[in-house]
C-alpha atoms as a PDB file:
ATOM      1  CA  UNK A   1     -46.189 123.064  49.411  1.00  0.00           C
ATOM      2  CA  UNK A   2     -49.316 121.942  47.673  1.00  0.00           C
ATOM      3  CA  UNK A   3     -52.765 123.379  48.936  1.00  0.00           C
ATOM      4  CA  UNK A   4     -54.613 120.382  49.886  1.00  0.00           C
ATOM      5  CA  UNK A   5     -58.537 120.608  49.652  1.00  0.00           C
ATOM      6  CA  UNK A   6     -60.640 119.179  52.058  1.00  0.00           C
ATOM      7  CA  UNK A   7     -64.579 117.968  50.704  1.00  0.00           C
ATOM      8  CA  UNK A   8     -67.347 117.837  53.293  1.00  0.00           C
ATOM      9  CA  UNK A   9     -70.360 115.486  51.816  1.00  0.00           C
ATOM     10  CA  UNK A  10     -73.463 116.042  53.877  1.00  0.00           C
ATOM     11  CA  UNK A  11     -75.736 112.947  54.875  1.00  0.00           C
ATOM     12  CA  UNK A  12     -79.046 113.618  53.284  1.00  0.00           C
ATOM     13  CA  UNK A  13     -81.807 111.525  54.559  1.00  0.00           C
ATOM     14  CA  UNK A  14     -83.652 109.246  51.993  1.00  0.00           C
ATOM     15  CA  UNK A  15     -87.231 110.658  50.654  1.00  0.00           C
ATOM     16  CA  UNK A  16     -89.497 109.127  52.787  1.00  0.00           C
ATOM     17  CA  UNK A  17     -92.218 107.979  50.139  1.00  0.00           C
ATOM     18  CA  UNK A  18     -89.461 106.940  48.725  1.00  0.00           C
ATOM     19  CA  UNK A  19     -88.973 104.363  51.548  1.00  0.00           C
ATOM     20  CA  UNK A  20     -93.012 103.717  51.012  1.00  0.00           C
ATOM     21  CA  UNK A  21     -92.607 103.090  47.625  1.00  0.00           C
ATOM     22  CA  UNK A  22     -89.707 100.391  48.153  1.00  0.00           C
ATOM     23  CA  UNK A  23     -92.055  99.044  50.684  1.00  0.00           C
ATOM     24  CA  UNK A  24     -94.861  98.277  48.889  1.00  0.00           C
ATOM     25  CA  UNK A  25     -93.033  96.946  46.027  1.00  0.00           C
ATOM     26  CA  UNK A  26     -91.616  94.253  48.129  1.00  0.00           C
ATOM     27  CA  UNK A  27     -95.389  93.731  49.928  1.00  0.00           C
ATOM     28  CA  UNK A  28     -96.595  92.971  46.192  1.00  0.00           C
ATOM     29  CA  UNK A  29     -93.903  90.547  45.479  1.00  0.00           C
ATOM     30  CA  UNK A  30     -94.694  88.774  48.531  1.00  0.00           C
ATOM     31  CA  UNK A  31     -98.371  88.508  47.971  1.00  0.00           C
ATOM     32  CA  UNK A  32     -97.580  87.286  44.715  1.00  0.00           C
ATOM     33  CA  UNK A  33     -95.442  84.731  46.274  1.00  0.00           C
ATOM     34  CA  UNK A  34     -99.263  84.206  49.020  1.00  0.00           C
ATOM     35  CA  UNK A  35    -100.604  83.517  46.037  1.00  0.00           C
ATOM     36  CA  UNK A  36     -98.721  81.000  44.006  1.00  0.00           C
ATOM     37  CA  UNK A  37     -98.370  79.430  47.176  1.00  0.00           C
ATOM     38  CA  UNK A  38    -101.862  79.720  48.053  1.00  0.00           C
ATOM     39  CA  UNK A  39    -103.319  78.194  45.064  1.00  0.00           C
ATOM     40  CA  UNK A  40    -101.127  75.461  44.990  1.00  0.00           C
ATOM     41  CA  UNK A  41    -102.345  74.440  48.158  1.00  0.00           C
ATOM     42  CA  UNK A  42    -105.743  74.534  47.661  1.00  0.00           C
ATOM     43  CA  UNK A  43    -105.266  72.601  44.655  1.00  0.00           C
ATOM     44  CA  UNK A  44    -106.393  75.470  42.293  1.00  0.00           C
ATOM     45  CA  UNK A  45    -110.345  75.819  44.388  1.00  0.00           C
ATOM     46  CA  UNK A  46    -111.141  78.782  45.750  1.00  0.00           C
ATOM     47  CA  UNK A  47    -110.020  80.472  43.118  1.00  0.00           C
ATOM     48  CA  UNK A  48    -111.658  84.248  43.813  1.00  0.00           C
ATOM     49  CA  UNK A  49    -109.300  83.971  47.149  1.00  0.00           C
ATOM     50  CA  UNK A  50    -106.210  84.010  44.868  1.00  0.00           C
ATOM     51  CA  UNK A  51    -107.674  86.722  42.693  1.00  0.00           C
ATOM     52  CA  UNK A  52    -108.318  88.903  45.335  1.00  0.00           C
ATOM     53  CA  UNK A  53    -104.993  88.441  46.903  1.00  0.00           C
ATOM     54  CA  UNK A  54    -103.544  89.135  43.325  1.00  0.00           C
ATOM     55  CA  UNK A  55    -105.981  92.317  42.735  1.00  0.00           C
ATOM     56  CA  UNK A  56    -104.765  93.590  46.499  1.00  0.00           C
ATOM     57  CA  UNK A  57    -101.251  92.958  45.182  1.00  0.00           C
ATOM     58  CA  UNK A  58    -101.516  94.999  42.034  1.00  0.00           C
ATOM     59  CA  UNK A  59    -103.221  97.962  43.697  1.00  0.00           C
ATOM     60  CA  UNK A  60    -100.228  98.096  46.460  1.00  0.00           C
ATOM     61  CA  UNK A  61     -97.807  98.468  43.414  1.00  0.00           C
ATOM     62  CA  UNK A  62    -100.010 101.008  41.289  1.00  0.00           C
ATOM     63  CA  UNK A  63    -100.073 102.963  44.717  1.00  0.00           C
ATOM     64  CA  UNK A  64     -96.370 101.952  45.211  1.00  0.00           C
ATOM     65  CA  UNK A  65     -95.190 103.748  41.805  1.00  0.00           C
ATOM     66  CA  UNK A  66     -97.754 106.457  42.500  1.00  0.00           C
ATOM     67  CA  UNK A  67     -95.925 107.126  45.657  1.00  0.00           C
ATOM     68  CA  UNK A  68     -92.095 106.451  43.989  1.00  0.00           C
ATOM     69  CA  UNK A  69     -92.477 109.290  41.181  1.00  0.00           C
ATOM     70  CA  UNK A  70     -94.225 111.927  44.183  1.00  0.00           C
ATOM     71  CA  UNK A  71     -90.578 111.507  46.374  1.00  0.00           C
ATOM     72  CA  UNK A  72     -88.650 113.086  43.835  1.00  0.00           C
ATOM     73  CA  UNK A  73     -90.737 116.425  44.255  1.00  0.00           C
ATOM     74  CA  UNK A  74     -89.040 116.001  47.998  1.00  0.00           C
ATOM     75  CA  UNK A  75     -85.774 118.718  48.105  1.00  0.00           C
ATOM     76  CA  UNK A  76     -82.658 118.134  49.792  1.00  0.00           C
ATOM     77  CA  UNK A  77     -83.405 114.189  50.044  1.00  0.00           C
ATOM     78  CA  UNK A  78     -81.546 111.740  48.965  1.00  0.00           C
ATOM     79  CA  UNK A  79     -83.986 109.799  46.181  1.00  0.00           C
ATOM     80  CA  UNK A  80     -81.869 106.092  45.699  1.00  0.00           C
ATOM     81  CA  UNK A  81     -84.930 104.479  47.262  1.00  0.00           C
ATOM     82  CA  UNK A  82     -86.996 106.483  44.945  1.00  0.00           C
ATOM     83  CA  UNK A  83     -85.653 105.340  42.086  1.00  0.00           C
ATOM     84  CA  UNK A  84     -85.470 101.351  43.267  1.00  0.00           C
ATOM     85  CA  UNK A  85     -89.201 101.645  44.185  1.00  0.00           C
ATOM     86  CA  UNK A  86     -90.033 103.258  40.849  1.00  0.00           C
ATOM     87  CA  UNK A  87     -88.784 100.925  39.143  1.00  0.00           C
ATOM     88  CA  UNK A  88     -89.485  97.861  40.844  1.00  0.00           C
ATOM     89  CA  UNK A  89     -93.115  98.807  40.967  1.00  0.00           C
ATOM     90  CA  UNK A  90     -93.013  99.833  37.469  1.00  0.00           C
ATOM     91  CA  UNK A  91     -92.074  96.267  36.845  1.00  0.00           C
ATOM     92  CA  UNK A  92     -94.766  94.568  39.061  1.00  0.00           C
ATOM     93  CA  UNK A  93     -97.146  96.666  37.626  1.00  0.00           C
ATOM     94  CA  UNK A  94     -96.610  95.608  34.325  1.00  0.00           C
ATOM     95  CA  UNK A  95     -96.584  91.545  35.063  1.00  0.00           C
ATOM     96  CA  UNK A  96     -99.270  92.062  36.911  1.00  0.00           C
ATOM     97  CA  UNK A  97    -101.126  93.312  33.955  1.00  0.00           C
ATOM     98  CA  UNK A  98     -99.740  90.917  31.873  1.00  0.00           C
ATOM     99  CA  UNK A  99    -100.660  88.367  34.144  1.00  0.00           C
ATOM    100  CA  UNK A 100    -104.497  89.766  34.183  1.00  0.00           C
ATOM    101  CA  UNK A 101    -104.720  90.296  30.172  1.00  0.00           C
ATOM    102  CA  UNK A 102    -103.399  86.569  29.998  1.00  0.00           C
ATOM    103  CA  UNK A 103    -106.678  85.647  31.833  1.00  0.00           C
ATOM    104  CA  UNK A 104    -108.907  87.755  30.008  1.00  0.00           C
END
């Protein structure tokens, strides 16, 4: 008879700045979405209201990735939401740069 082997995975918790860091990313992306929606509405016045939303936005993500590459110091965690909210804020951080140099 053949020895059968029997696995035992263990539920690790996710890093919890890792859960921060997936949060913020998605806070940015929706005050990017305030803004475009903003300043269509007001017709493109009021402009420092946009560019303070948009400065607020790219802080959250600098923070956000800040926050992202500190959870993998976190042991026995699970670090999936690490990585997505490295990355995503990585990503926001850079259009949001872009976006700001373009203005410059």
């Amino acid at each position: 008879m053949a020895k059968r082997y029997r696995y035992a995975f263990v539920k690790k918790k996710e890093a919890a700045k890792g859960k921060l860091s997936t949060g913020l990313a998605s806070a940015s992306f929706l005050l990017f979405l305030a803004a475009v929606v903003t300043s269509f509405l007001l017709e493109g016045t009021y402009g420092f209201i946009v560019g303070g939303i948009c400065l607020f936005a790219m802080l959250l993500s600098i923070y956000g990735f800040i926050m992202g590459l500190m959870s993998f110091s976190e042991e026995k965690r699970a670090h999936r939401t690490s990585i997505i909210g490295s990355i995503a804020n990585g990503i926001i951080m850079v259009g949001w740069l872009g976006f700001f140099l373009m203005g410059v």
